[in-house]
N, C-alpha and C. Protein backbone atom coordinates (compact mmCIF):
# COMPACT_ATOMS: atom_id res chain seq x y z
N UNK A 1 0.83 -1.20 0.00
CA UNK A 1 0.00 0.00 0.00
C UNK A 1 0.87 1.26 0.00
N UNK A 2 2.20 1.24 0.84
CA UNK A 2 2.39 2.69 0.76
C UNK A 2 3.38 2.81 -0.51
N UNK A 3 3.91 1.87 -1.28
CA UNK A 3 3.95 1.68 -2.41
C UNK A 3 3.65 1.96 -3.52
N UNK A 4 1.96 1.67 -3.06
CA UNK A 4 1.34 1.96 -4.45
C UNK A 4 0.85 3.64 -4.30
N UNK A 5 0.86 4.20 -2.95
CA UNK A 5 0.46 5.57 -3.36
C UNK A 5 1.73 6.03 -3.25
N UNK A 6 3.24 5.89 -2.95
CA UNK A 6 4.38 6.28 -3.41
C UNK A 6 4.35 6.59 -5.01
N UNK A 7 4.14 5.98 -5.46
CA UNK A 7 4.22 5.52 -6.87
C UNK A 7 2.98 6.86 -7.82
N UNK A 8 1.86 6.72 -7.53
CA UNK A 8 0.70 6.99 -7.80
C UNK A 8 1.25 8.77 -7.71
N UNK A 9 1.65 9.03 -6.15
CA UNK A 9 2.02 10.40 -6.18
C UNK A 9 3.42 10.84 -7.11
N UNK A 10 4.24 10.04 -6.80
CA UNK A 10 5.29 10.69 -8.20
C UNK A 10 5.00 11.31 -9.36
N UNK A 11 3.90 9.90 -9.60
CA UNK A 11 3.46 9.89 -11.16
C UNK A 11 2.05 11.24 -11.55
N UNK A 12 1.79 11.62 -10.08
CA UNK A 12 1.22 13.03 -10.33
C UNK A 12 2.22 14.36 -9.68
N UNK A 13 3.26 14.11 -9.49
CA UNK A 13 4.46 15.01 -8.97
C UNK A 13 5.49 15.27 -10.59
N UNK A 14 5.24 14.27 -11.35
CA UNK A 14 6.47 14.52 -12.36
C UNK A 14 5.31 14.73 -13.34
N UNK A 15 4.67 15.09 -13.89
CA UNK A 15 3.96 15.99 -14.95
C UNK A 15 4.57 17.35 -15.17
N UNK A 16 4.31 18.15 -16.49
CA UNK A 16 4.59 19.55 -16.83
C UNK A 16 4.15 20.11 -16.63
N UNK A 17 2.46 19.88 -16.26
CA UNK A 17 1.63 20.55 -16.02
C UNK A 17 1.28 20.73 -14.37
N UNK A 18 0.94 22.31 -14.29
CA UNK A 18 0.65 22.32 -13.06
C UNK A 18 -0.19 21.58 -12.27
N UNK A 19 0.15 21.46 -10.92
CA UNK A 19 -0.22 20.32 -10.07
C UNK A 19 -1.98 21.09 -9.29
N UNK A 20 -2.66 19.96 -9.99
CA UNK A 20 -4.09 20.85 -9.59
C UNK A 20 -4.18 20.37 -8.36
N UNK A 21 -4.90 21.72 -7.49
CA UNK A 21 -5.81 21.37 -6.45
C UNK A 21 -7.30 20.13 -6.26
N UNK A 22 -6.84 19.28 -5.65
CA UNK A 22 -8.34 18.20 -5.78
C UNK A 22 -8.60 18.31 -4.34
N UNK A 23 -9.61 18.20 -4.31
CA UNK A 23 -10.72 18.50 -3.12
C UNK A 23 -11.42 17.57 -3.27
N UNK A 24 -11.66 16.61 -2.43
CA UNK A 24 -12.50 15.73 -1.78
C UNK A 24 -13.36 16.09 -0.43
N UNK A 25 -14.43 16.17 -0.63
CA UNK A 25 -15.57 16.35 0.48
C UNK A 25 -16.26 15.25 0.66
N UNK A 26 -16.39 14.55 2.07
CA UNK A 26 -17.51 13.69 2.52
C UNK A 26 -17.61 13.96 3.90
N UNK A 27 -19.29 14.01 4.02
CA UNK A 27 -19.78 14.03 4.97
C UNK A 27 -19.67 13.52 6.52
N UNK A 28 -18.98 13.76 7.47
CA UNK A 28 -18.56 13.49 8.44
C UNK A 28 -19.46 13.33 10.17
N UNK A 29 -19.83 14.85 10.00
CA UNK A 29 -20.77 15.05 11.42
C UNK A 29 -21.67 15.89 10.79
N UNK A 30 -22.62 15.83 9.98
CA UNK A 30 -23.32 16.58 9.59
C UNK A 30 -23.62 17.75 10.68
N UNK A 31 -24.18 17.00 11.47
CA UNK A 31 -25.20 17.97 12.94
C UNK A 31 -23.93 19.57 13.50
N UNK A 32 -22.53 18.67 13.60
CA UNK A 32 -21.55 19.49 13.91
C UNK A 32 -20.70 20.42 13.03
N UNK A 33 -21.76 20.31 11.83
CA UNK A 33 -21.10 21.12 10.57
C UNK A 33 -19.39 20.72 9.75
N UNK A 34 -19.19 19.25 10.65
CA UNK A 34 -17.62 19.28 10.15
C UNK A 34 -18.03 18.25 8.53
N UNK A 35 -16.69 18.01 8.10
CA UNK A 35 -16.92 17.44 6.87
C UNK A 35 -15.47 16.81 6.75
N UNK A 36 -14.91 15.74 5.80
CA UNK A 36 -14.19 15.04 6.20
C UNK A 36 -13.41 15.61 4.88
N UNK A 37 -12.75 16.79 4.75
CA UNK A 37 -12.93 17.74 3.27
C UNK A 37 -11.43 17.49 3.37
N UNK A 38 -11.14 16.64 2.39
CA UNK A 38 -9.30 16.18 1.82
C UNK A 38 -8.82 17.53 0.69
N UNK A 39 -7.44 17.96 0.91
CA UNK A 39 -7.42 19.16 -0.45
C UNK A 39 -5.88 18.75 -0.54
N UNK A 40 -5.38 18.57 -1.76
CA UNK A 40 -4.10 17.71 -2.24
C UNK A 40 -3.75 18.79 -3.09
N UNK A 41 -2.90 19.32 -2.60
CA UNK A 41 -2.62 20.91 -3.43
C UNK A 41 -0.90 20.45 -3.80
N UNK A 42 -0.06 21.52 -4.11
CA UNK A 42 1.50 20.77 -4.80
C UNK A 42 2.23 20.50 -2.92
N UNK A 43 1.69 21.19 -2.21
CA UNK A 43 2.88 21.28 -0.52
C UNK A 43 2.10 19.75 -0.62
N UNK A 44 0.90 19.24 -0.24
CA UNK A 44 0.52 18.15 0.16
C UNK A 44 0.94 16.73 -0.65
N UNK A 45 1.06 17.37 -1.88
CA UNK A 45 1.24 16.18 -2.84
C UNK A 45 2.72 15.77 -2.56
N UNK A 46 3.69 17.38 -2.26
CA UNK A 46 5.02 16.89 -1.45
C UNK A 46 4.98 16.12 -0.91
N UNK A 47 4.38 16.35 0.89
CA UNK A 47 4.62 15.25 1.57
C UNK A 47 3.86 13.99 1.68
N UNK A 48 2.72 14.30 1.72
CA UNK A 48 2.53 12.04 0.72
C UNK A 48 3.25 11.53 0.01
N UNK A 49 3.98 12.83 -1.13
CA UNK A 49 5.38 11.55 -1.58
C UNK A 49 6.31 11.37 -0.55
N UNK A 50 6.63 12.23 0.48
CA UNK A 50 7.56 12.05 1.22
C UNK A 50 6.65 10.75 2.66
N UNK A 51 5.85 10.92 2.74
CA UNK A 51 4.97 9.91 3.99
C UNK A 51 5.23 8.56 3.18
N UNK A 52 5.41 8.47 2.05
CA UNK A 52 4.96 7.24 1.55
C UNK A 52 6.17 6.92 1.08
N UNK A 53 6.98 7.47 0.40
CA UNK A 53 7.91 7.07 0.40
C UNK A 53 9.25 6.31 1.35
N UNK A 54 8.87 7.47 2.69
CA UNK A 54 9.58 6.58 3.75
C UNK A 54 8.76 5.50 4.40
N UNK A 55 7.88 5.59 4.36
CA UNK A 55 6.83 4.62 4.45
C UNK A 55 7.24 3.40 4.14
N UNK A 56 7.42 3.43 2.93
CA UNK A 56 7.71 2.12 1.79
C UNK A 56 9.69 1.78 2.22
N UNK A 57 10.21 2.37 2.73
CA UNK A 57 11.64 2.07 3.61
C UNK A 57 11.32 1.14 4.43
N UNK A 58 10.65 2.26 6.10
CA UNK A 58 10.16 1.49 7.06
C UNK A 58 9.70 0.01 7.17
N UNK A 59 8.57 0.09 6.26
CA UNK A 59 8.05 -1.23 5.95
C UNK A 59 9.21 -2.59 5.28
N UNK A 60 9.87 -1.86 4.57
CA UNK A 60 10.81 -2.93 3.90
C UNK A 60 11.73 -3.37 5.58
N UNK A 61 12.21 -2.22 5.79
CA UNK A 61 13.32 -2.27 7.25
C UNK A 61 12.65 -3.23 8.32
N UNK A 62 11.85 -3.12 8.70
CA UNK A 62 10.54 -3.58 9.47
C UNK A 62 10.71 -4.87 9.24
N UNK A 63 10.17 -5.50 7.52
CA UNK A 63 10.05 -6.35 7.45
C UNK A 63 11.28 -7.39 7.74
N UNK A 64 12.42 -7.14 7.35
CA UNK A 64 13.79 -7.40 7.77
C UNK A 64 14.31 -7.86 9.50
N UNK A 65 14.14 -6.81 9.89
CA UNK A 65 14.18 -6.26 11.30
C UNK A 65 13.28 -7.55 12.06
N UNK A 66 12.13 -7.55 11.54
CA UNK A 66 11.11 -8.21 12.91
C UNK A 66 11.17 -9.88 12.08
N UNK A 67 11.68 -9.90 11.45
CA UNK A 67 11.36 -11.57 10.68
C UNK A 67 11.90 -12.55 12.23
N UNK A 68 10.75 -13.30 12.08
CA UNK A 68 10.67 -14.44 12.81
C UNK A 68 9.59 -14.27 14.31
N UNK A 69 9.25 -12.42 14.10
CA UNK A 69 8.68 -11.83 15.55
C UNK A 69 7.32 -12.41 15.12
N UNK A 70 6.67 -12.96 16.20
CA UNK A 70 5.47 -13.63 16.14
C UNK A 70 3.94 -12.62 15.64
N UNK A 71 4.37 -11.41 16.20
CA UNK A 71 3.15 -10.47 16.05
C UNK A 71 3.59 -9.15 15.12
N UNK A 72 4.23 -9.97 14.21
CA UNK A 72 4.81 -8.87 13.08
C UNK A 72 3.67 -8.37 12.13
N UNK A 73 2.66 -9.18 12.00
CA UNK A 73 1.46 -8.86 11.20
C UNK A 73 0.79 -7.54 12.17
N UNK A 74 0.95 -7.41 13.31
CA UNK A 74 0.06 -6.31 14.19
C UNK A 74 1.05 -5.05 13.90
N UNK A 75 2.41 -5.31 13.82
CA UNK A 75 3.12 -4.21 13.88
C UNK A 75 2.82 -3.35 12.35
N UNK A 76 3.09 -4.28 11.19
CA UNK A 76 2.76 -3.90 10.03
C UNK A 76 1.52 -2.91 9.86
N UNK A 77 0.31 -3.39 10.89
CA UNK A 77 -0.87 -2.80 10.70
C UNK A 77 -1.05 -1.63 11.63
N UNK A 78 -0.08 -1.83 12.57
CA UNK A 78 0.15 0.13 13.35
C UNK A 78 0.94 0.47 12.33
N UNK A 79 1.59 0.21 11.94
CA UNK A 79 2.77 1.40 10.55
C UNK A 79 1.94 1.78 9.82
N UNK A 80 1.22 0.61 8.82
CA UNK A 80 -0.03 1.12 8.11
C UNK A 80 -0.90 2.51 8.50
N UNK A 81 -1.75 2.29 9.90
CA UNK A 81 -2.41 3.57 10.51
C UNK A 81 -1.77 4.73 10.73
N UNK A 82 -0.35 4.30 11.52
CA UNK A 82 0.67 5.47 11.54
C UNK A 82 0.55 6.18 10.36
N UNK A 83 0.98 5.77 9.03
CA UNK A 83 1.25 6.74 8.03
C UNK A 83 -0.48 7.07 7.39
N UNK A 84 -1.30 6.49 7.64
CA UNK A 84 -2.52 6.96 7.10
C UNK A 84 -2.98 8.37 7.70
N UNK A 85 -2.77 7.98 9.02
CA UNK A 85 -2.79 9.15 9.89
C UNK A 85 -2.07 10.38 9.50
N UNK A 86 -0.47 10.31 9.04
CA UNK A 86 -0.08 11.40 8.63
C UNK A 86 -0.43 12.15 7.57
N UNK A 87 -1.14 10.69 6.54
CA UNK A 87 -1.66 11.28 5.49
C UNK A 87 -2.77 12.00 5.53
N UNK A 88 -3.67 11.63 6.23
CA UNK A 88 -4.64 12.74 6.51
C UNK A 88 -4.17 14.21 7.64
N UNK A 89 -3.79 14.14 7.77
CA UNK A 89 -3.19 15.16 8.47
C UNK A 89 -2.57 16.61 7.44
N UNK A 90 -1.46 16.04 6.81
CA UNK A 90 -1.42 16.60 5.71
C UNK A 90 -2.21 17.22 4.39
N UNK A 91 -3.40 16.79 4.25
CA UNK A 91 -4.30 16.61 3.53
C UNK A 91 -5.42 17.20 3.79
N UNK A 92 -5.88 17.07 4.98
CA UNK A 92 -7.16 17.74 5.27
C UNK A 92 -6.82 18.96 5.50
N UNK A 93 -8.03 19.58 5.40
CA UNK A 93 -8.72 21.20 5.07
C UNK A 93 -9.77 21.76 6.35
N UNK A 94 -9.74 20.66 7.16
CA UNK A 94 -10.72 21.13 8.43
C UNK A 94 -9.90 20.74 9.43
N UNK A 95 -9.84 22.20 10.48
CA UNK A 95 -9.25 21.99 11.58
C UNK A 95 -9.33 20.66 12.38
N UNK A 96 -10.84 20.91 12.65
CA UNK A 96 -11.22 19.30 13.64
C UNK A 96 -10.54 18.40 13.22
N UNK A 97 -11.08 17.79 11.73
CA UNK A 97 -10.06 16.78 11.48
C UNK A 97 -9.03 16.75 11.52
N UNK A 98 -7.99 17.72 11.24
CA UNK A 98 -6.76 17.39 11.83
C UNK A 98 -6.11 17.01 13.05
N UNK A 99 -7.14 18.17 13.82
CA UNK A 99 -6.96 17.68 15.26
C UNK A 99 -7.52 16.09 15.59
N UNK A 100 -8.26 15.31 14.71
CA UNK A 100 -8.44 13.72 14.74
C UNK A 100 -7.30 13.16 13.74
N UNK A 101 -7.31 13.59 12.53
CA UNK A 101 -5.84 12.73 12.47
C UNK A 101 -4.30 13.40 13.28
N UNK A 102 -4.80 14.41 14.12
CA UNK A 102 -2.94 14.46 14.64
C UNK A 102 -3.33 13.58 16.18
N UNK A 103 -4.31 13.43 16.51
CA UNK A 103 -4.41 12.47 17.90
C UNK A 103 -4.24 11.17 17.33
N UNK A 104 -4.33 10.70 16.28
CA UNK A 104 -4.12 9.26 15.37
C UNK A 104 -3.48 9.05 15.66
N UNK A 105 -2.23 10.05 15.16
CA UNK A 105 -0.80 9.68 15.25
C UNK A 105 -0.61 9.08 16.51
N UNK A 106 -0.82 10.22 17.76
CA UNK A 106 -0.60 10.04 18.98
C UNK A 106 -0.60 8.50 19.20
N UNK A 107 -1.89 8.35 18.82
CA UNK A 107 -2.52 6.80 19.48
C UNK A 107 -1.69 6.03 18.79
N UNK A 108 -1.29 6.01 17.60
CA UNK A 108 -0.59 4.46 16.79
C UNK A 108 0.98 4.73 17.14
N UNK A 109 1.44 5.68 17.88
CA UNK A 109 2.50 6.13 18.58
C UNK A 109 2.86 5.24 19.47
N UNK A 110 1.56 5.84 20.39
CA UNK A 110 1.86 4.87 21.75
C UNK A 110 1.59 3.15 21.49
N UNK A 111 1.02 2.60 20.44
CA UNK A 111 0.93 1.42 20.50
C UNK A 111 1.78 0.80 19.84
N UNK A 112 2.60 2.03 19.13
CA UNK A 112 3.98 1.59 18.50
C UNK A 112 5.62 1.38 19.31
N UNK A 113 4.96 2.04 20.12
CA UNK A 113 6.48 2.24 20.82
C UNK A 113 5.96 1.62 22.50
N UNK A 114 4.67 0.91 22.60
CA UNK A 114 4.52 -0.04 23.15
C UNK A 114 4.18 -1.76 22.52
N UNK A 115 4.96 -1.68 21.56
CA UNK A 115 4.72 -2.93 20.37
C UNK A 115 5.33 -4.11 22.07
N UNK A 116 5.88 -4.07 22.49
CA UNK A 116 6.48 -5.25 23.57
C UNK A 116 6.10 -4.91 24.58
N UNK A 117 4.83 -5.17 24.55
CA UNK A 117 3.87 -4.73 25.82
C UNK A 117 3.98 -5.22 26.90
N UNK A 118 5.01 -6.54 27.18
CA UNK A 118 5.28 -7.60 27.97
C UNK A 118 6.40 -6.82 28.72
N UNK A 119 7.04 -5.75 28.21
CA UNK A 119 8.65 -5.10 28.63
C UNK A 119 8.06 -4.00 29.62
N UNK A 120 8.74 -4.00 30.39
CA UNK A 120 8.19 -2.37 31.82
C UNK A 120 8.69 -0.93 31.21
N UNK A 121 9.56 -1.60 30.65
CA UNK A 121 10.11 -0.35 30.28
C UNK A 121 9.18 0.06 29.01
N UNK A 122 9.17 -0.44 27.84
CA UNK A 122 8.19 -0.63 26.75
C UNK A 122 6.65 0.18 27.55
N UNK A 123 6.76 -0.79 28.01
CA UNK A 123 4.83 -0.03 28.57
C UNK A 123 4.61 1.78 29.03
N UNK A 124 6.47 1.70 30.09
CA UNK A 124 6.51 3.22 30.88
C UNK A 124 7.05 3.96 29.59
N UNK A 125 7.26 3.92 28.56
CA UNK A 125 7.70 4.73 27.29
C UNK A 125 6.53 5.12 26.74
N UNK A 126 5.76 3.97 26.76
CA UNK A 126 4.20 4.41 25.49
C UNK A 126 3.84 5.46 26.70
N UNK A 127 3.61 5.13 27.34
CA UNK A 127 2.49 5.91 28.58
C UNK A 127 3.13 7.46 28.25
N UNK A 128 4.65 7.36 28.49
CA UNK A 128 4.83 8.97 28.49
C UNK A 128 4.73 9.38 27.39
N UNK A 129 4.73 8.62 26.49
CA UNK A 129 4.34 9.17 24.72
C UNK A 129 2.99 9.90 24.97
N UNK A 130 2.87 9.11 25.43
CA UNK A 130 1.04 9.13 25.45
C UNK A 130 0.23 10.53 26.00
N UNK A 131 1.24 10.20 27.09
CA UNK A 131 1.13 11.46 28.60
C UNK A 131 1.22 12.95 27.28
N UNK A 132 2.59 13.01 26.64
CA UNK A 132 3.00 14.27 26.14
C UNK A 132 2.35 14.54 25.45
N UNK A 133 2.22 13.81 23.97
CA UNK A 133 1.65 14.14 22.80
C UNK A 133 -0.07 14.15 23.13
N UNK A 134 -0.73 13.45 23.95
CA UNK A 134 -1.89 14.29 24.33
C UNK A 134 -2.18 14.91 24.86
N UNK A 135 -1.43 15.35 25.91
CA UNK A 135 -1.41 16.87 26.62
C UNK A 135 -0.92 17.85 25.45
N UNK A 136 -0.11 17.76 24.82
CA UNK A 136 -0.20 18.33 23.51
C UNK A 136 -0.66 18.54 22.60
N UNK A 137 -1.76 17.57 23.06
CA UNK A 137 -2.71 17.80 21.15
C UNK A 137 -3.80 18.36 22.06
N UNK A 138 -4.37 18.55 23.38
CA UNK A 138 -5.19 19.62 24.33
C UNK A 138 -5.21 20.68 23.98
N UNK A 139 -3.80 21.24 23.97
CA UNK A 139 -2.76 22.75 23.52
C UNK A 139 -3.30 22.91 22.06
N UNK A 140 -3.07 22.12 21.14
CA UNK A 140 -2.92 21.70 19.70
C UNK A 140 -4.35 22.66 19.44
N UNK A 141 -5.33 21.60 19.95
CA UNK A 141 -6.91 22.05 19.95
C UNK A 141 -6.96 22.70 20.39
N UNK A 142 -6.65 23.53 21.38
CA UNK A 142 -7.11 25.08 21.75
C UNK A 142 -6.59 25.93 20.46
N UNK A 143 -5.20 25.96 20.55
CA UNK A 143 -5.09 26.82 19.34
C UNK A 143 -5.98 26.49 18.64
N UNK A 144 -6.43 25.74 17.40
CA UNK A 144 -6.85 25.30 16.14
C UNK A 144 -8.18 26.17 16.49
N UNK A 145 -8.96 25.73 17.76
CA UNK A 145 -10.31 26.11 18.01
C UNK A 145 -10.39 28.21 18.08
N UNK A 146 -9.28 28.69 18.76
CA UNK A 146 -9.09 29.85 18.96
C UNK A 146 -8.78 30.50 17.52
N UNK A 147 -7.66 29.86 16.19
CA UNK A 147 -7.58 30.95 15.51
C UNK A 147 -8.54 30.57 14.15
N UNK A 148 -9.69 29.26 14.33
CA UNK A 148 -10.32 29.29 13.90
C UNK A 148 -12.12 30.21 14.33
N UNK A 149 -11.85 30.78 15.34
CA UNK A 149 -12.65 31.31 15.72
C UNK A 149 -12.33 32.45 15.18
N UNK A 150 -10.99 33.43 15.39
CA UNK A 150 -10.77 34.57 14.89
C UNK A 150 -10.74 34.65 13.42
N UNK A 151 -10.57 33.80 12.88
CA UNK A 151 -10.75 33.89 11.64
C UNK A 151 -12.00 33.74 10.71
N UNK A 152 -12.98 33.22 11.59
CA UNK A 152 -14.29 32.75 11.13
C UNK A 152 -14.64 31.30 10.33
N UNK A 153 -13.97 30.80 10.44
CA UNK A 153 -14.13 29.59 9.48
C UNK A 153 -13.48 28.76 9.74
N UNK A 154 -13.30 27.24 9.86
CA UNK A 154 -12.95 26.12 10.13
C UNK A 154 -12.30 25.56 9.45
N UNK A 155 -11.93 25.98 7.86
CA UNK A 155 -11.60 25.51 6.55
C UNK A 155 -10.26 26.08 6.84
N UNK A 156 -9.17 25.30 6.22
CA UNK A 156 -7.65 25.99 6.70
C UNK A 156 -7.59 26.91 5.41
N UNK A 157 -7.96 26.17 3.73
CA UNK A 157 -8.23 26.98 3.11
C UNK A 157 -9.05 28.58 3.41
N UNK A 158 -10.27 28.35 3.87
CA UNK A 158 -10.33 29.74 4.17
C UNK A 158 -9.71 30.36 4.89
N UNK A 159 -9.29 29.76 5.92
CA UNK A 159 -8.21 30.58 7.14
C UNK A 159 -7.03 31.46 6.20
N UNK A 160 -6.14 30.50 5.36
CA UNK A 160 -5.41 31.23 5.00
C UNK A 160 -6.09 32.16 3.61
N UNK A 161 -6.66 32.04 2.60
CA UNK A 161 -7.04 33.13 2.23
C UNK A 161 -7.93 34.67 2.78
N UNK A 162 -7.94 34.24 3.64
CA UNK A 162 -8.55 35.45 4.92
C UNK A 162 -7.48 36.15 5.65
N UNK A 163 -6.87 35.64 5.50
CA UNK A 163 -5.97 35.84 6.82
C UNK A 163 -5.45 37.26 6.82
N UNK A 164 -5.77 38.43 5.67
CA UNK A 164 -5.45 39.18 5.78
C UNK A 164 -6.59 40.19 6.76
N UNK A 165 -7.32 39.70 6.62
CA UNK A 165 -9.13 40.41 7.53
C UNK A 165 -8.21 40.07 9.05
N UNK A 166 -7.44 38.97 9.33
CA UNK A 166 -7.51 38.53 11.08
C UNK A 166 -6.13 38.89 11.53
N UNK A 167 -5.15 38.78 10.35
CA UNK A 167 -3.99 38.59 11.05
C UNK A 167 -3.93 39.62 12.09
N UNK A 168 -4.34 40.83 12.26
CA UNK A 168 -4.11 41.92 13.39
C UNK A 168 -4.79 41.82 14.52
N UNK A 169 -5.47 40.65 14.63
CA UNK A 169 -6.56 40.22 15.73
C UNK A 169 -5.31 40.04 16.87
N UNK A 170 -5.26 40.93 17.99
CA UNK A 170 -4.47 40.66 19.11
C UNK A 170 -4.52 39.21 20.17
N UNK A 171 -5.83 38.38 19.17
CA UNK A 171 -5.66 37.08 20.13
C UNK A 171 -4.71 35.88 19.28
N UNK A 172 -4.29 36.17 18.05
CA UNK A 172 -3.42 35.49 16.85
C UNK A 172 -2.03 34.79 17.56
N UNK A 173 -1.22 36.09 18.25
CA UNK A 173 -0.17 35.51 18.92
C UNK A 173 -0.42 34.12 19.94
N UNK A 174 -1.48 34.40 20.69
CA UNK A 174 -2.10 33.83 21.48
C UNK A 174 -2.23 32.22 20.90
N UNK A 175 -2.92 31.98 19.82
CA UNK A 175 -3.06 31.04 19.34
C UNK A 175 -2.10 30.34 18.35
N UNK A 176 -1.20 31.70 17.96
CA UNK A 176 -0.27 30.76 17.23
C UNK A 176 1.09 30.09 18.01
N UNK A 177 0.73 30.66 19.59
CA UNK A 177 2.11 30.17 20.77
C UNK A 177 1.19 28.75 21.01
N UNK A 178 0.08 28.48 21.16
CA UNK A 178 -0.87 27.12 21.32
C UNK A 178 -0.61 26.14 20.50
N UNK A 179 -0.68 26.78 19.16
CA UNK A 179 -0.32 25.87 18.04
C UNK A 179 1.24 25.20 18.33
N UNK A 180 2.07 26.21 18.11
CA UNK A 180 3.71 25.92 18.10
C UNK A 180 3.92 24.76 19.62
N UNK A 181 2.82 25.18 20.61
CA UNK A 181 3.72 24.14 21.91
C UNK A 181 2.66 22.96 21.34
N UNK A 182 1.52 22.78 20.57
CA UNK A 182 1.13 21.55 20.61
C UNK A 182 1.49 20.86 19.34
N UNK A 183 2.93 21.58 18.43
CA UNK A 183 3.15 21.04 17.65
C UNK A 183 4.07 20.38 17.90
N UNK A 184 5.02 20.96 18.99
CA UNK A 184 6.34 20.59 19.02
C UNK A 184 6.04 19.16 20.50
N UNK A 185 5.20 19.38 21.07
CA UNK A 185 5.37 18.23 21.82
C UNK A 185 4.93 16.74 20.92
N UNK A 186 4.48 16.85 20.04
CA UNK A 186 4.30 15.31 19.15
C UNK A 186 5.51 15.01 18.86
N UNK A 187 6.91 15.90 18.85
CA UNK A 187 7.79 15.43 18.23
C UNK A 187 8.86 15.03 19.65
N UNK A 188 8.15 15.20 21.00
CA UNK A 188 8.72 14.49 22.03
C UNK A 188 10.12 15.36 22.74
N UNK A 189 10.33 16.70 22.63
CA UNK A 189 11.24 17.03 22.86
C UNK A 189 11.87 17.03 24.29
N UNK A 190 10.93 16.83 25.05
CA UNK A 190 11.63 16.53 26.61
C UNK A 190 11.48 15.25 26.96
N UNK A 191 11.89 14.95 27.51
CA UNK A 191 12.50 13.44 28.33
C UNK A 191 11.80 12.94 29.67
């Protein structure tokens, strides 16, 4: 799988022609106005080649690495979610959802880096994964919720074509220091 959309994205990365915007919309929470709205613009189409491409490493390394491990089929299928997760992340156009695929991550995190659930140490690693990057994606969602409020709209597309109406909104700093600490704790920087 991450193969075949490795592949799939090149082969819409190496054309002459400019790289169109596709937008995918489906219906998500109707009642809550969200929508499950995918937008694959040239930055996104970047990194899906780049998600998938290392993707398609991992998996090979992986497969190497764990041969003979009894529950190598479970691990394969957190890597799988892992990178689906990033892929939507990258991809989507609605705050909420991001804030559901960046808690994805979180979760196939901790069940990744608790793959030897039998080990103490293994178990006290996921937990603090767990501990950070969702106390971080708390942070994450406040921002998202705050400078989607100042901005009026939920759509990152609209956010940034607006952004000239908000950027002077004195609560911006505010939300973009929310954003930055709930970005940087997914990537685990304290110990």
């Amino acid at each position: 799988i991450p193969l075949a959309l490795a592949v799939a994205a090149a082969a819409h990365g190496w054309r002459a022609d400019p790289i169109p915007d596709w937008v995918l919309a489906l219906p998500w929470s109707p009642t809550l106005g969200v929508d499950l709205t995918l937008n694959i613009d040239g930055l996104a189409l970047l990194f899906i080649l780049l998600i998938c491409g290392i993707g398609v490493l991992v998996f090979v390394y992986a497969a190497a690495y764990m041969a003979g491990v009894p529950d190598r089929a479970r691990l394969f299928v957190l890597l799988l979610l892992f990178m689906l997760s990033m892929l939507g992340a990258v991809s989507t156009d609605h705050v909420i959802a991001l804030f559901v695929f960046w808690e994805m991550t979180s979760l196939t995190s901790f069940l990744l880096v608790g793959f030897q659930h039998e080990d103490d140490a293994s178990r006290r690693s996921a937990q603090q994964a767990l501990f950070v990057t969702g106390g971080g994606g708390l942070v994450l969602l406040a921002g998202l919720i705050l400078l989607a409020e100042i901005g009026g709209s939920y759509s990152i597309r609209a956010l940034i074509a607006s952004h000239p109406a908000w950027i002077d909104d004195a609560r911006v700093p505010a939300a973009l220091a929310l954003i930055f600490v709930g970005a940087f704790s997914k990537s685990a920087q304290l110990d």
